[in-house]
Protein backbone atom coordinates (compact mmCIF):
# COMPACT_ATOMS: atom_id res chain seq x y z
CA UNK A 1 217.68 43.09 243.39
CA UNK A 2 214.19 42.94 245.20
CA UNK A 3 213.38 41.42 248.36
CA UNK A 4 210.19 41.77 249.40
CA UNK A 5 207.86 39.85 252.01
CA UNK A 6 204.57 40.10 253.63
CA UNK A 7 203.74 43.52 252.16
CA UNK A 8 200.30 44.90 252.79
CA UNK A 9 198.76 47.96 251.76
CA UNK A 10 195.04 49.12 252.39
CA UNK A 11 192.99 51.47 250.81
CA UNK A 12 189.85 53.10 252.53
CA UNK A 13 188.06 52.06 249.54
CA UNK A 14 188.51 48.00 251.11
CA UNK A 15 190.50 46.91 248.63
CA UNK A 16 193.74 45.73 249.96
CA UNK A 17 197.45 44.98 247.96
CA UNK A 18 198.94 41.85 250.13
CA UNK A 19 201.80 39.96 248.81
CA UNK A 20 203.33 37.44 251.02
CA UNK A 21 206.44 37.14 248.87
CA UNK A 22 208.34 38.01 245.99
CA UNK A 23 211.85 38.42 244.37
CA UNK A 24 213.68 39.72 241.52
CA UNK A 25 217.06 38.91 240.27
CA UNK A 26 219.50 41.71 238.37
CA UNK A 27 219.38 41.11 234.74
CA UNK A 28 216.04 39.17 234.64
CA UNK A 29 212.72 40.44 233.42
CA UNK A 30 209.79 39.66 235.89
CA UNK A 31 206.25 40.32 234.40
CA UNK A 32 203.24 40.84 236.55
CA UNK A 33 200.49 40.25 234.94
CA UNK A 34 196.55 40.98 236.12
CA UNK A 35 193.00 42.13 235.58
CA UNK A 36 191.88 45.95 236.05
CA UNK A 37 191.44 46.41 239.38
CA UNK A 38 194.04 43.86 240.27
CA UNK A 39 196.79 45.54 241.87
CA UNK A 40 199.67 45.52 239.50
CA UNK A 41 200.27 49.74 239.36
CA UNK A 42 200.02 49.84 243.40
CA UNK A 43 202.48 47.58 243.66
CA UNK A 44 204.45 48.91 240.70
CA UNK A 45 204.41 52.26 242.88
CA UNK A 46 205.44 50.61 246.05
CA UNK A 47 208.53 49.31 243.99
CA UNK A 48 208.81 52.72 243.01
CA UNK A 49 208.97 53.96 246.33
CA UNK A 50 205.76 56.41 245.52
CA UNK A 51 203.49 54.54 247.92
CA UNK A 52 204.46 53.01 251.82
CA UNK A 53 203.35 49.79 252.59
CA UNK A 54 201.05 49.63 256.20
CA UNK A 55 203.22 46.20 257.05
CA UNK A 56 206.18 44.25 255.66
CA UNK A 57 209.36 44.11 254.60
CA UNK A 58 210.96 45.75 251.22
CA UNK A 59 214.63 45.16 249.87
CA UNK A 60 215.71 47.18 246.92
CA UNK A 61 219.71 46.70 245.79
CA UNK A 62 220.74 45.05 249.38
CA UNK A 63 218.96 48.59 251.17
CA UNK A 64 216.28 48.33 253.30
CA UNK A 65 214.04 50.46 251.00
CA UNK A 66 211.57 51.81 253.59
CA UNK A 67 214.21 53.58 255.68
CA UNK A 68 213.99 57.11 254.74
CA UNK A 69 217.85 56.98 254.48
CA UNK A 70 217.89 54.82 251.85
CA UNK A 71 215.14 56.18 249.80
CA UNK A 72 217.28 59.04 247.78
CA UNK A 73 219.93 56.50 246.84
CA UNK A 74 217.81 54.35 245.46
CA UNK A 75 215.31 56.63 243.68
CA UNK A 76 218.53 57.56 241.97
CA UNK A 77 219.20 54.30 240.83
CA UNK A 78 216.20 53.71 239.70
CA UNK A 79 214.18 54.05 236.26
CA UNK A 80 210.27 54.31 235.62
CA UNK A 81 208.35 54.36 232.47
CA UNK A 82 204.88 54.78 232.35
CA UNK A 83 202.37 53.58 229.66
CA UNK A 84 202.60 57.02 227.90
CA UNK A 85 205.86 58.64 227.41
CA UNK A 86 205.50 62.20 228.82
CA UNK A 87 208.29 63.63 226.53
CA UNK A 88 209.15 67.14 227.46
CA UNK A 89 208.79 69.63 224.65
CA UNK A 90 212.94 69.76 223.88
CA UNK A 91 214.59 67.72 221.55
CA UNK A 92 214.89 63.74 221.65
CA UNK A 93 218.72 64.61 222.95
CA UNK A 94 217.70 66.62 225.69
CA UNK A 95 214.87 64.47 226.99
CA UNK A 96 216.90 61.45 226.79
CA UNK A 97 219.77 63.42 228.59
CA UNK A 98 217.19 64.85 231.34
CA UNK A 99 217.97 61.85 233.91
CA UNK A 100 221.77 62.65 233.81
CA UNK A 101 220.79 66.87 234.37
CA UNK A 102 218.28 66.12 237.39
CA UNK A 103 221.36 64.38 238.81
CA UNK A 104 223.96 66.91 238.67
CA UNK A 105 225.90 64.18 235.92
CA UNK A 106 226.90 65.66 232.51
CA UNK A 107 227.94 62.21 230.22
CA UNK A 108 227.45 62.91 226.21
CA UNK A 109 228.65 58.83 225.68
CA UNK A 110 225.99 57.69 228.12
CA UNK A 111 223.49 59.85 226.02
CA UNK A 112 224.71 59.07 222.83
CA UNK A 113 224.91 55.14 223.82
CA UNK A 114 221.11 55.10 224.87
CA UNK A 115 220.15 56.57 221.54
CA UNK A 116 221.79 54.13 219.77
CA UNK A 117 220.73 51.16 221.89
CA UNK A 118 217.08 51.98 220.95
CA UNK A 119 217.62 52.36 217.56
CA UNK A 120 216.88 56.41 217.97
CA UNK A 121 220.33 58.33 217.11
CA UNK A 122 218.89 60.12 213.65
CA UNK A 123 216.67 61.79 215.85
CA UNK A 124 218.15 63.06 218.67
CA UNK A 125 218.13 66.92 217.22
CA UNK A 126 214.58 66.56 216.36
CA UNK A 127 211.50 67.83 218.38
CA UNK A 128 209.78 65.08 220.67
CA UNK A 129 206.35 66.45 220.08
CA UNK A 130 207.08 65.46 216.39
CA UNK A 131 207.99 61.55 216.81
CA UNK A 132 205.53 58.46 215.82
CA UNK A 133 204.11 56.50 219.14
CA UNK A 134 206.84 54.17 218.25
CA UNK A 135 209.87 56.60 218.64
CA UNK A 136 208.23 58.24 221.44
CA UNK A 137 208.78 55.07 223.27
CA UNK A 138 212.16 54.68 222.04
CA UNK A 139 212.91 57.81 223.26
CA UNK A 140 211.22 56.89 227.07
CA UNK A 141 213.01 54.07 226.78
CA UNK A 142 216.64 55.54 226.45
CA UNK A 143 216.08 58.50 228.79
CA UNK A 144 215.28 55.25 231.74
CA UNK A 145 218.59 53.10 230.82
CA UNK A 146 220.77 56.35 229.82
CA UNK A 147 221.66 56.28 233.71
CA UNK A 148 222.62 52.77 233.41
CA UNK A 149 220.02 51.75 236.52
CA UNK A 150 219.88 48.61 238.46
CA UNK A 151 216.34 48.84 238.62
CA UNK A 152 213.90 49.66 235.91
CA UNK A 153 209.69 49.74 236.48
CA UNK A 154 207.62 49.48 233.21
CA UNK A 155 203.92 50.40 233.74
CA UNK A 156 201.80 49.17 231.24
CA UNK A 157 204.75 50.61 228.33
CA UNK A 158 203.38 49.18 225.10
CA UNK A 159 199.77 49.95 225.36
CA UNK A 160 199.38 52.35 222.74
CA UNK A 161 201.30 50.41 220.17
CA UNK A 162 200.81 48.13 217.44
CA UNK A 163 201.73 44.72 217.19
CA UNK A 164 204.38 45.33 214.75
CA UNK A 165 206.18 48.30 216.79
CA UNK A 166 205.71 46.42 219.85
CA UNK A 167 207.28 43.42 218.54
CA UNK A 168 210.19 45.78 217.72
CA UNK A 169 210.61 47.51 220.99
CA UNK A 170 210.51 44.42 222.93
CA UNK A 171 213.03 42.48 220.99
CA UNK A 172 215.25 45.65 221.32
CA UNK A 173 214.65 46.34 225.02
CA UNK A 174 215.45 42.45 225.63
CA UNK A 175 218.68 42.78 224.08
CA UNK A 176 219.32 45.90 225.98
CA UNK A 177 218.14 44.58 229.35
CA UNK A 178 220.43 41.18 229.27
CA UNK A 179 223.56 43.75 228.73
CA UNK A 180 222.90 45.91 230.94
CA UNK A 181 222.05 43.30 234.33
CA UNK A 182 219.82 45.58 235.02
CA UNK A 183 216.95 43.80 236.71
CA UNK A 184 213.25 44.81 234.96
CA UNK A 185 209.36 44.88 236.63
CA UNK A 186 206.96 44.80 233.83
CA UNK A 187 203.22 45.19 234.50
CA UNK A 188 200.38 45.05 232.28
CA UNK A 189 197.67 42.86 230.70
CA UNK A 190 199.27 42.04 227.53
CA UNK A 191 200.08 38.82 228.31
CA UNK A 192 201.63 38.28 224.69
CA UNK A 193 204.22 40.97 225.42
CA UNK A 194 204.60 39.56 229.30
CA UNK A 195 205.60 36.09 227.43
CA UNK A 196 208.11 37.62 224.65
CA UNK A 197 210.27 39.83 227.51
CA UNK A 198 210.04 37.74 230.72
CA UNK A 199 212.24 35.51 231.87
CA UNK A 200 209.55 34.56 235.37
CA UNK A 201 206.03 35.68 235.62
CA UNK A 202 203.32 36.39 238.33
CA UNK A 203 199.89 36.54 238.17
CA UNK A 204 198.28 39.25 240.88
CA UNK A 205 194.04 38.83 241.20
CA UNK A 206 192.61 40.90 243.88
CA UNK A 207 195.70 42.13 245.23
CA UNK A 208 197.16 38.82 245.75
CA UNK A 209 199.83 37.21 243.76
CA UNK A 210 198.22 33.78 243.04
CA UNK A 211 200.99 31.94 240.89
CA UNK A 212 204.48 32.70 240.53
CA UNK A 213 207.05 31.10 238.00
CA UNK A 214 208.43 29.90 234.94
CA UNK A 215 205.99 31.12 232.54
CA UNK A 216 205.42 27.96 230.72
CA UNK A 217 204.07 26.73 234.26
CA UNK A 218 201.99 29.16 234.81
CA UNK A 219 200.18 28.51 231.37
CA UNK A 220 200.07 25.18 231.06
CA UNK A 221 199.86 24.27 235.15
CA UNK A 222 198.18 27.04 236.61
CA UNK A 223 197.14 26.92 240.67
CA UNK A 224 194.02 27.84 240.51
CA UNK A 225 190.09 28.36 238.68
CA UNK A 226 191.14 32.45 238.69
CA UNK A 227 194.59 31.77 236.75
CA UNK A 228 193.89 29.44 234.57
CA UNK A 229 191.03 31.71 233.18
CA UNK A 230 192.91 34.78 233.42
CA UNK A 231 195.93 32.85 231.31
CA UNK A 232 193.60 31.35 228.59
CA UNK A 233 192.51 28.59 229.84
CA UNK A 234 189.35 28.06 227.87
CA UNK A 235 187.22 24.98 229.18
CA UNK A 236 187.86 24.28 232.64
CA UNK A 237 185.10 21.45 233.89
CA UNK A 238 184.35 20.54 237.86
CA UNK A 239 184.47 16.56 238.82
CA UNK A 240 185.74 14.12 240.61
CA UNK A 241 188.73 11.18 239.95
CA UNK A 242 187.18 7.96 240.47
CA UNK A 243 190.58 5.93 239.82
CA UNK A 244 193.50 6.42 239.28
CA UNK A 245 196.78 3.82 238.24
CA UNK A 246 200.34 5.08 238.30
CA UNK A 247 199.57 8.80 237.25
CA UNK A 248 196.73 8.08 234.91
CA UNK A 249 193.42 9.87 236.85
CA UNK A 250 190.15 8.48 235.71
CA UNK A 251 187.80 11.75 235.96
CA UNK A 252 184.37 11.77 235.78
CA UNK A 253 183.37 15.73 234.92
CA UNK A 254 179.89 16.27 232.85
CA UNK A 255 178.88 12.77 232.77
CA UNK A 256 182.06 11.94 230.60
CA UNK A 257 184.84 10.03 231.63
CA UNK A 258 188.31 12.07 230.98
CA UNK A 259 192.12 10.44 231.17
CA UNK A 260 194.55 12.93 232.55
CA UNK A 261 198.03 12.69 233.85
CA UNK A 262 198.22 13.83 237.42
CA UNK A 263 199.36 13.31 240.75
CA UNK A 264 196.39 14.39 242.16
CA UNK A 265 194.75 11.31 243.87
CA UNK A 266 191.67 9.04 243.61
CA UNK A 267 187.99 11.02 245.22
CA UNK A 268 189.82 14.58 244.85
CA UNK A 269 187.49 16.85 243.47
CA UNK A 270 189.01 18.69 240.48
CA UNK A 271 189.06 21.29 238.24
CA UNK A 272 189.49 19.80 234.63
CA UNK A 273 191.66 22.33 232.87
CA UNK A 274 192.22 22.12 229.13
CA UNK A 275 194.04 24.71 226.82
CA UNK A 276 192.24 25.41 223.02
CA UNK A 277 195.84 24.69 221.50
CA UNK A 278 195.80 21.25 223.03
CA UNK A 279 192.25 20.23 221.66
CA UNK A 280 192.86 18.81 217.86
CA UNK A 281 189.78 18.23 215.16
CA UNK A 282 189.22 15.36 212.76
CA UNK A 283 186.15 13.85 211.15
CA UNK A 284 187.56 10.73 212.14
CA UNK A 285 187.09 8.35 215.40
CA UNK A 286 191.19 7.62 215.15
CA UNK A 287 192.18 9.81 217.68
CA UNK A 288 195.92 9.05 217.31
CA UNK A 289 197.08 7.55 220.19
CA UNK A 290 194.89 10.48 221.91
CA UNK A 291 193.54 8.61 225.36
CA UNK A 292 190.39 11.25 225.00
CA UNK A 293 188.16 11.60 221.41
CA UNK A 294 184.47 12.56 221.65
CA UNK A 295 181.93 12.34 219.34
CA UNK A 296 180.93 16.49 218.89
CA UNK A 297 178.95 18.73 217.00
CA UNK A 298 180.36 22.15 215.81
CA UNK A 299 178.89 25.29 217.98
CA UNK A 300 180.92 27.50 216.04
CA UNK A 301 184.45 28.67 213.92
CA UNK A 302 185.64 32.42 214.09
CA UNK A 303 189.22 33.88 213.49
CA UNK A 304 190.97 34.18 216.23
CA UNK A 305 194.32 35.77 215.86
CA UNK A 306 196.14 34.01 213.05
CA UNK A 307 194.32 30.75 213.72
CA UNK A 308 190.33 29.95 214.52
CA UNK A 309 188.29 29.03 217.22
CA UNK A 310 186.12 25.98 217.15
CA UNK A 311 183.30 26.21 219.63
CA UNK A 312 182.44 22.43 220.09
CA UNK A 313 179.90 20.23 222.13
CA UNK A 314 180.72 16.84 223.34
CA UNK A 315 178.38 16.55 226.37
CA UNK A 316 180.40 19.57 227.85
CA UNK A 317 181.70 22.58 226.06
CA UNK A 318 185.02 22.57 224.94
CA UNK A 319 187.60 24.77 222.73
CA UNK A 320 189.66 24.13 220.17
CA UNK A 321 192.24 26.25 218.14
CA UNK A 322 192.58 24.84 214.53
CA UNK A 323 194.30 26.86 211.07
CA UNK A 324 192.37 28.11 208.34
CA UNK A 325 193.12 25.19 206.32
CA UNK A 326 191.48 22.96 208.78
CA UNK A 327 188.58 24.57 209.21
CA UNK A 328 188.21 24.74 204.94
CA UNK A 329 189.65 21.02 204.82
CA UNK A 330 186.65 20.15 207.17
CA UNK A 331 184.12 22.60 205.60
CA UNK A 332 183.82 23.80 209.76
CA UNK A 333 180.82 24.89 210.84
CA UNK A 334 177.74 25.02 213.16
CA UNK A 335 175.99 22.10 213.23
CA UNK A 336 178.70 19.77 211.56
CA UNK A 337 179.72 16.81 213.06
CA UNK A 338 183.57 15.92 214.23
CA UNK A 339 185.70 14.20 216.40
CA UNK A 340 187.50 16.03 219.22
CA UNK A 341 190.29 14.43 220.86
CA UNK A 342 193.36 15.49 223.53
CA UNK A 343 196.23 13.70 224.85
CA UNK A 344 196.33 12.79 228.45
CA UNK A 345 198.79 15.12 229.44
CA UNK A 346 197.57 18.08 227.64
CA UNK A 347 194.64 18.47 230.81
CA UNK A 348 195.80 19.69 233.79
CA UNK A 349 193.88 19.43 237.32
CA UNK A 350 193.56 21.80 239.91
CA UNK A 351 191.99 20.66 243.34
CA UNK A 352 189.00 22.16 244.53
CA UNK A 353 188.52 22.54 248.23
């Protein structure tokens, strides 16, 4: 559905957009996800065919989508929703309907079907300015798929929402999406709402598209220092592997010795890369069958989401996401001794140049 390669795009403010490569299937959901400033809206808009690349090479449906003969066709087949809705002041009905107007089409069932799809139908005859932020999305929503498009471009779409409507909307629109084909670019920095829709993911820092991918890869194996701490990856710790048998590394990072699984080879400088969710907390020196447990001493324990975070010093500083019950089982707190321990294959390194 997209074909794209080598595309660059420079602003006179020196920041550039340069992608070497990327593609999108029909029916998937591809999420790019980035910092502010990163680059995910200018290439959203080069998708959209709202900005011309300087260089490269863009395929859109089988077209080559910067010849200008091309470019109606596939605006026209084409959906973009931004991060607010920009509902006209007409009824749901006639908003959702607007697509099929601006393109000479009059089909009631195609309307009707999109208002159903997003759950929306017992409001079509109301006002738009009068809908929650919830609906209002809905209604965005249904006015982009009521043209059944092969292409859809979401730009930042659930910002504004809570988790609960969000949650909704994206378990609806997945549903939608997979019966449709339609293939679907999502950007934004909710990474949370990247993970629930996508089927592959891409991380763009500085206008470059560092990792692409499954996104369980990317999480758990990112390429690089700049994903893994744009992903979550809490403690990542410089050394070096000083042996290494089969795929058991030997890595010497803070004046600690840490077993990881890797293919990475003996005297490679690293990046140690470690996940909170991996790290687990016991006031015992069993770790388990863990091949890493240090001795540490509580920094801190805050919520964090629906679990907390246990700031923790073991010679280097390390991360570790534990329940509410743990932290009141183990009376949690700074200054309290514990044992923190991780299973070989729960690090991941990254080679440093």
């Amino acid at each position: 559905m997209i074909k794209l390669s080598n595309l660059r795009l420079g602003f006179d403010t020196g920041f550039n957009l340069e992608v070497a490569s990327l593609n999108v299937r029909a029916g998937e959901v591809f999420a790019i996800i980035g910092p502010n400033g990163a680059g995910k809206t200018t290439l959203l808009n080069t998708l959209a065919l709202l900005r011309r690349p300087s260089s490269g090479s863009l395929e859109i449906m089988g077209k080559d989508a910067l010849a200008a003969a091309n470019k109606m066709f596939l605006r026209r087949a084409m959906s973009v929703v931004f991060s607010q809705p920009y509902l006209l002041n007409d009824t749901v009905y006639r908003n959702v309907a607007l697509p099929l107007k601006l393109r000479g089409r009059k089909d009631p069932a195609a309307v009707e079907e999109a208002l159903e799809l997003f759950k929306i139908s017992h409001l079509k005859g109301r006002s738009a300015k009068t809908l929650s932020q919830g609906e209002s999305h809905r209604a965005a929503l249904a006015r982009a798929f009521v043209i059944r498009p092969g292409l859809v471009l979401l730009d930042e779409p659930f910002a504004s929402l809570d988790e609960r409507v969000k949650d909704s909307i994206i378990a609806d629109l997945r549903k939608v999406v997979k019966a449709s084909n339609a293939a679907v670019v999502l950007v934004t920095q909710d990474q949370s709402g990247a993970l629930t829709l996508c089927d592959r993911l891409a991380v763009i820092v500085n206008g470059k598209i560092l990792q692409q991918g499954a996104p369980q890869e990317i999480f758990s194996r990112p390429v690089s220092a700049e994903v893994a701490d744009f992903v979550g990856v809490a403690t990542i710790l410089p050394g070096k592997i000083v042996s290494k048998k089969e795929n058991l590394c030997a890595v010497e990072a803070c004046g600690r010795t840490l077993m990881v699984v890797s293919d990475c080879e003996a005297g490679d400088s690293v990046f140690v890369c470690l996940r909170p969710e991996g790290v687990s907390v016991s006031l015992s020196a069993d770790a388990g069958g863990r091949r890493n447990n240090f001795k540490s001493t509580v920094v801190s324990a805050a919520p964090w989401g629906l679990e907390y975070k246990v700031e923790l010093d073991c010679g280097f500083a390390l991360q570790a996401a534990v329940t509410k019950q743990l932290v009141e089982g183990l009376e949690l707190k700074a200054g309290g001794e514990v044992y923190a321990s991780f299973k070989a294959t729960a690090a991941h390194l990254i080679k440093r140049g």
